[in-house]
Protein backbone atom coordinates (compact mmCIF):
# COMPACT_ATOMS: atom_id res chain seq x y z
CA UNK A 1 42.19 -5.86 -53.86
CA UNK A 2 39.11 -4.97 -52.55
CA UNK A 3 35.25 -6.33 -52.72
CA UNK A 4 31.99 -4.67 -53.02
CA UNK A 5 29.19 -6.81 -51.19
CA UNK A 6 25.22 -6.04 -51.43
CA UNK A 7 23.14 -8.27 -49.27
CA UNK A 8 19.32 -8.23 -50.29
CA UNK A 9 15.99 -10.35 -48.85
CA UNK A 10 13.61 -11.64 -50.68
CA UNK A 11 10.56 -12.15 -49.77
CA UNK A 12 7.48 -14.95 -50.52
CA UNK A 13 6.11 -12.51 -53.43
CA UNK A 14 9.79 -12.59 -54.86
CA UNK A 15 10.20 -9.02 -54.03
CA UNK A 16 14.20 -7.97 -53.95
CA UNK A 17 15.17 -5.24 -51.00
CA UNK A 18 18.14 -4.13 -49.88
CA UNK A 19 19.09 -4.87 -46.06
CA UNK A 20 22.33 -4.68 -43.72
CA UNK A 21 25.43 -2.87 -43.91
CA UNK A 22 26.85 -2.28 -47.28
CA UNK A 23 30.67 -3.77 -47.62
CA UNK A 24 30.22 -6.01 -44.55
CA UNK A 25 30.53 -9.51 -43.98
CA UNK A 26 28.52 -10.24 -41.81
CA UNK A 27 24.38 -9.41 -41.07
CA UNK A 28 22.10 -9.07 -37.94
CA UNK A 29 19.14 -10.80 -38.67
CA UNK A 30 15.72 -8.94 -37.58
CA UNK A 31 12.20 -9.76 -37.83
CA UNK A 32 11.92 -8.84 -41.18
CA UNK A 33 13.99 -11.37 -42.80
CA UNK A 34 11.75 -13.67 -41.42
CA UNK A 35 10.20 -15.96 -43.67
CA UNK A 36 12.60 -14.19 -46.64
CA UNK A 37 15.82 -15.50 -48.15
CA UNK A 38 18.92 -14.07 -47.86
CA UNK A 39 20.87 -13.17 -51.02
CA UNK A 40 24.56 -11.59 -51.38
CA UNK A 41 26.34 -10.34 -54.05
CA UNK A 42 30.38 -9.86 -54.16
CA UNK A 43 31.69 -7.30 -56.70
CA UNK A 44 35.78 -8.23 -56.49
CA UNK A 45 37.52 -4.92 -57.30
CA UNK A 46 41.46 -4.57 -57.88
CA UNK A 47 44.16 -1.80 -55.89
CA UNK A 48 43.99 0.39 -59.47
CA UNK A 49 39.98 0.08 -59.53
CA UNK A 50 39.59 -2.63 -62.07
CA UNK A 51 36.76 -5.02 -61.00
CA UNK A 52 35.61 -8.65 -61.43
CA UNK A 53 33.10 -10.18 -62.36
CA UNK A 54 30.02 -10.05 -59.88
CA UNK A 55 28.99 -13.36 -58.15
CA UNK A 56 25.91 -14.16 -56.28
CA UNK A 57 24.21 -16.45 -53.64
CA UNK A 58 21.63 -17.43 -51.53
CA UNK A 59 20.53 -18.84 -48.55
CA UNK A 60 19.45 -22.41 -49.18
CA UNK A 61 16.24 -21.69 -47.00
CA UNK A 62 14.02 -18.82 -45.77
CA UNK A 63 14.67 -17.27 -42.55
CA UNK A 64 12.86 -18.65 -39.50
CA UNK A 65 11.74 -16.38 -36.25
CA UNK A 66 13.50 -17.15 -33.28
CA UNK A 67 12.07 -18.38 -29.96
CA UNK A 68 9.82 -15.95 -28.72
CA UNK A 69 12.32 -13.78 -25.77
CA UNK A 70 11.50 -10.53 -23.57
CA UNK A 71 14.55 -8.35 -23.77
CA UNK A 72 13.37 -6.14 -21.67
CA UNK A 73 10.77 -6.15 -19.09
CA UNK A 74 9.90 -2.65 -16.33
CA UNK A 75 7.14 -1.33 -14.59
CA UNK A 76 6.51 2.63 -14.67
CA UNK A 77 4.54 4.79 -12.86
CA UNK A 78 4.03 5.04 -8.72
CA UNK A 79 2.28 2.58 -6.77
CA UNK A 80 0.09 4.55 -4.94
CA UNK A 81 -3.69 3.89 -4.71
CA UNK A 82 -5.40 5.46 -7.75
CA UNK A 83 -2.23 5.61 -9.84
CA UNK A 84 -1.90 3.44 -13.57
CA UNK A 85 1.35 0.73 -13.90
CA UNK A 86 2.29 0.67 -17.12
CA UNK A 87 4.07 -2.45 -18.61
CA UNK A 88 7.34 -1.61 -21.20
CA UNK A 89 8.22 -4.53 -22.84
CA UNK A 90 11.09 -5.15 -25.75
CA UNK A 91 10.03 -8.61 -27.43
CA UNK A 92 12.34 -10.57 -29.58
CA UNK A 93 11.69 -13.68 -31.65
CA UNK A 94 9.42 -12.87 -34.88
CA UNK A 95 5.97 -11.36 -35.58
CA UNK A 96 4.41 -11.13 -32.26
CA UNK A 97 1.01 -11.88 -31.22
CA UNK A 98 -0.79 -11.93 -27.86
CA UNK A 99 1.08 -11.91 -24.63
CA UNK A 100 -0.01 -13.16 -21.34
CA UNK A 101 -0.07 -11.00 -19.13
CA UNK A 102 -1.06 -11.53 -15.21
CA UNK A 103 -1.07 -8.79 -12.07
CA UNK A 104 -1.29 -10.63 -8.80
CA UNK A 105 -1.72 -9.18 -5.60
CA UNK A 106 -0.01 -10.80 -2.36
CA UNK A 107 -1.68 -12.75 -0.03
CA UNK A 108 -0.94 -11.75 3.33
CA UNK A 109 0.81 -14.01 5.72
CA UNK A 110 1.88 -16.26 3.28
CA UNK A 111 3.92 -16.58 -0.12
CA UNK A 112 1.16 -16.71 -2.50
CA UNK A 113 0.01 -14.16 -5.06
CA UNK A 114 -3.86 -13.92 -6.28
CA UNK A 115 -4.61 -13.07 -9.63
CA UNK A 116 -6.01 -9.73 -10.04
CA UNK A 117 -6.10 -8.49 -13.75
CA UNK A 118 -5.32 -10.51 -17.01
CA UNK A 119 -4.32 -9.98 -20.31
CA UNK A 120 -3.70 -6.08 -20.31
CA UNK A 121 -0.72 -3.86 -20.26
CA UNK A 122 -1.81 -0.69 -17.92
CA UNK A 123 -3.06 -1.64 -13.68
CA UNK A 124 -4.81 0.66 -11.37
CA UNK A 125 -3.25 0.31 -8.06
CA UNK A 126 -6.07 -0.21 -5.66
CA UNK A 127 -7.21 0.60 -1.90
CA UNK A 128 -6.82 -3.30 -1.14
CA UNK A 129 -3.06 -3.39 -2.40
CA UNK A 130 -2.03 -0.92 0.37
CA UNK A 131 0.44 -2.58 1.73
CA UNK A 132 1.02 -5.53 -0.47
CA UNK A 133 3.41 -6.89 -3.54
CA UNK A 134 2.11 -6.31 -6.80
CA UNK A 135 3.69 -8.93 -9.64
CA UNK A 136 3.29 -8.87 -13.22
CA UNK A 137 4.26 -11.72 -15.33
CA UNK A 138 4.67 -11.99 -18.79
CA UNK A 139 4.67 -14.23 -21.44
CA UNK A 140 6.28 -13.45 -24.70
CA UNK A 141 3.66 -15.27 -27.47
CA UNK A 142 4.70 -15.51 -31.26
CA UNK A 143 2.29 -14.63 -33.75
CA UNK A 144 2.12 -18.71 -34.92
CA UNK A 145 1.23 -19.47 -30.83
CA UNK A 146 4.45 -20.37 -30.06
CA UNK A 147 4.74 -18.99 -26.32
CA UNK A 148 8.51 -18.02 -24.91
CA UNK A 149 10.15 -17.89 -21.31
CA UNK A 150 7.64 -15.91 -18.97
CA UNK A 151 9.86 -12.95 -16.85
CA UNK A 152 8.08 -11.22 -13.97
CA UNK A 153 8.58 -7.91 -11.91
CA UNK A 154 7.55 -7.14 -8.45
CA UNK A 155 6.23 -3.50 -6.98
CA UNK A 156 5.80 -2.62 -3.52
CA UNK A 157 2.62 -0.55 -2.52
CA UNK A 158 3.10 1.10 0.28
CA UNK A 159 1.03 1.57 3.19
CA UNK A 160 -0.61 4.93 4.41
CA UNK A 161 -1.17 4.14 7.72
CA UNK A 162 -4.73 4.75 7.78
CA UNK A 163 -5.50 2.57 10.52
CA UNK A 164 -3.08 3.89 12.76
CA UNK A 165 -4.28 7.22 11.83
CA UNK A 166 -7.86 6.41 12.60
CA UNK A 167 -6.16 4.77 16.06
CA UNK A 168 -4.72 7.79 17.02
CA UNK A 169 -7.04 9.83 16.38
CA UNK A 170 -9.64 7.19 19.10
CA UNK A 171 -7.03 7.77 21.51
CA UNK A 172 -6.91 11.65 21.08
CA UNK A 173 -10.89 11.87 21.46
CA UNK A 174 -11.28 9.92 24.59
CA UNK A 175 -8.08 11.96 26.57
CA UNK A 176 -10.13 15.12 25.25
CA UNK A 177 -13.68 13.88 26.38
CA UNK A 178 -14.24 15.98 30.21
CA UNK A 179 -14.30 14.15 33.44
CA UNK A 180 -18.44 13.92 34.18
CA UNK A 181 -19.03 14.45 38.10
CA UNK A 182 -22.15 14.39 40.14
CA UNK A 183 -22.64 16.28 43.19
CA UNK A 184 -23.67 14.39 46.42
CA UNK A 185 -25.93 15.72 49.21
CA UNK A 186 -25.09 14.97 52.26
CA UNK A 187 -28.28 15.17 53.47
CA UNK A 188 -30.21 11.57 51.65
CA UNK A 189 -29.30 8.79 53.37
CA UNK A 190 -26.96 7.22 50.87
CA UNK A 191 -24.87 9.89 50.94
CA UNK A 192 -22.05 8.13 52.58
CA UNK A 193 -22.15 5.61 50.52
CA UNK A 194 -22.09 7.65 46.61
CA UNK A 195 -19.64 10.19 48.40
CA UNK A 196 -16.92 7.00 48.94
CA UNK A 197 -17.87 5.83 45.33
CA UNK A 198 -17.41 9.12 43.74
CA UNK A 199 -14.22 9.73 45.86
CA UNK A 200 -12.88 6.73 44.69
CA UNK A 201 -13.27 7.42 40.94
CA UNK A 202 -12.41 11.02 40.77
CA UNK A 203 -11.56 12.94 43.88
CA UNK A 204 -8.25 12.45 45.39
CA UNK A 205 -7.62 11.19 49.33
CA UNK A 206 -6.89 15.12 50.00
CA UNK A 207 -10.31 15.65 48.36
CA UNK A 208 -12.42 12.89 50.60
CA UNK A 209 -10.75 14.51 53.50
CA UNK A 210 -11.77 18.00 53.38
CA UNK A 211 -15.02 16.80 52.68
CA UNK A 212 -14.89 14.52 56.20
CA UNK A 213 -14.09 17.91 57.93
CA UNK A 214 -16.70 19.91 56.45
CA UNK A 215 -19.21 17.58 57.83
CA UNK A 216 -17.70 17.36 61.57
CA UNK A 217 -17.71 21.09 61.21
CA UNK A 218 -21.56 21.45 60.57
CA UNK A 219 -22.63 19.02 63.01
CA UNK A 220 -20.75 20.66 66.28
CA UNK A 221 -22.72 24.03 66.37
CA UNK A 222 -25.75 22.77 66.30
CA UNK A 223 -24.84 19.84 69.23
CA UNK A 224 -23.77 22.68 71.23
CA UNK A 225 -26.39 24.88 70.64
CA UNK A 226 -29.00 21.97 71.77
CA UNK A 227 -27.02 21.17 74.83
CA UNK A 228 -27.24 25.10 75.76
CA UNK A 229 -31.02 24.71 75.52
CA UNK A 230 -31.19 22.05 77.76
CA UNK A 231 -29.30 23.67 80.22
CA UNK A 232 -31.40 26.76 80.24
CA UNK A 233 -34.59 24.51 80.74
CA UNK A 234 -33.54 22.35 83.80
CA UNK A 235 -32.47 25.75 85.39
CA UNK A 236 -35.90 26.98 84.95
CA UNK A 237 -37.60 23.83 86.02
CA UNK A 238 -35.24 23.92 89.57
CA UNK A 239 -36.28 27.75 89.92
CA UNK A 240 -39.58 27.18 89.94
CA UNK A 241 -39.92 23.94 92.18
CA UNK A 242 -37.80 26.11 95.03
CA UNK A 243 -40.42 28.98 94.23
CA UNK A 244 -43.53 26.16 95.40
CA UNK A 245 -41.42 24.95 98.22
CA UNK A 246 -41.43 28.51 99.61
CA UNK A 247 -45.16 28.96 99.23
C-alpha cells in the first residue's frame, strides 16, 4: 500500500493553503509558515487502488521565526575612488526588518577601523580610502527587533601612487632646470675672488686652468712692450748727454 499526504498552513485569519512537496514526509519550513500552523492530511491507498479513510493533524502550535542568520554576505563592485560597493545579503530567520549596517575605514598604523557610513547598503569609495581596508559589518535584525550574529567583509583600496607620481615628477623638473652662469671680468678687482667661486660650482679644474693661462698670456705683451720703451728712452737720454760733452 501506498499513502497520499497534503500538507497545508494556516494562517491567523484561518486561511487554508497548500505548501511543500506533495507525497513527502517531511517539510522545509520558510518564512511563510511563520506565525501559521501546520496541518497534514494522509489518504492510505491499497496495491489495487482502493483507499482509506483520510486522517488529519496539526501542529499543536504556530510556527515561530528562527534566530535572525546572514546566509550569505559579499561585496560587489571595484574599489577604486569614485566607484559604488554594493552589499548582497541572503537573510534567514523570519520577517526581516532593519539591518545594521557599518563601513569603516582603516586607521593607519594601527588595527583600528573608523566608522564612515551607517545604516545603508551601497558606499562610494573615496580619495581618503586610497590605500586603506574598507569593512562592512552587518547585522541581521528581525522584524520584532530581535538582532542576529553580525558577519563582516573586508576590501582593499588600492593605492595610485599619486604621491610618488607628484615625487617624480619634482625630481624630473629640477634635473631639467639649466645650469645659470655669470660671466666674470677680469678686470674689477674681485675678479679673483668670483672667478674661484664660480669655478668651484660649475667649471671643472681643466676649466679654471685655461682660464689661469689666458690671463698670463695677456699680461706678457704688454710687460714686454713697456720694457722696450724704456730701453729706447735711456738710449736717447745717453745720446744726448755725449752730444753736450762734445760741445
Amino acid at each position: 500500500w501506498t499513502t497520499r499526504d497534503s500538507v497545508f498552513r494556516r494562517d491567523r485569519y484561518k486561511r487554508l493553503t497548500k505548501t511543500g512537496r506533495p507525497n513527502s514526509s517531511t517539510l522545509a519550513l520558510t518564512k511563510r509558515e511563520v506565525d501559521c500552523t501546520i496541518e497534514v492530511s494522509v489518504t492510505p491507498v491499497r496495491s489495487d487502488g482502493v483507499q482509506g479513510r483520510t486522517v488529519t493533524t496539526r501542529s499543536d502550535g504556530v510556527v515561530s521565526a528562527g534566530i535572525p542568520q546572514t546566509n550569505f554576505l559579499n561585496v560587489v563592485g571595484e574599489p577604486l575612488v569614485g566607484n559604488t560597493l554594493e552589499l548582497e545579503v541572503e537573510y534567514f530567520g523570519g520577517e526581516p526588518g532593519e539591518p545594521i549596517i557599518e563601513w569603516e575605514r582603516e586607521v593607519p598604523g594601527t588595527e583600528n577601523f573608523e566608522v564612515v557610513e551607517t545604516g545603508v547598503r551601497n558606499y562610494t569609495v573615496q580619495k581618503e580610502d586610497q590605500g586603506r581596508l574598507i569593512r562592512v559589518t552587518y547585522t541581521p535584525v528581525r522584524v520584532d527587533g530581535t538582532p542576529g550574529e553580525a558577519k563582516s567583509r573586508i576590501v582593499q583600496v588600492p593605492d595610485d601612487g599619486a604621491d610618488e607620481k607628484e615625487e617624480e615628477k619634482e625630481i624630473k623638473k629640477t634635473s631639467e632646470e639649466p645650469v645659470v652662469t655669470r660671466h666674470v671680468d677680469p678686470g674689477f678687482a674681485t675678479a679673483t675672488q668670483e672667478l674661484e667661486a664660480a669655478a668651484a660650482n660649475v667649471a671643472s679644474d681643466e676649466e679654471t686652468e685655461s682660464m689661469k693661462k689666458d690671463e698670463e698670456n695677456k699680461d706678457g705683451p704688454e710687460k714686454e712692450a713697456g720694457d722696450v720703451v724704456a730701453s729706447n728712452q735711456n738710449a736717447d737720454e745717453g745720446s744726448q748727454l755725449n752730444s753736450a760733452q762734445a760741445k
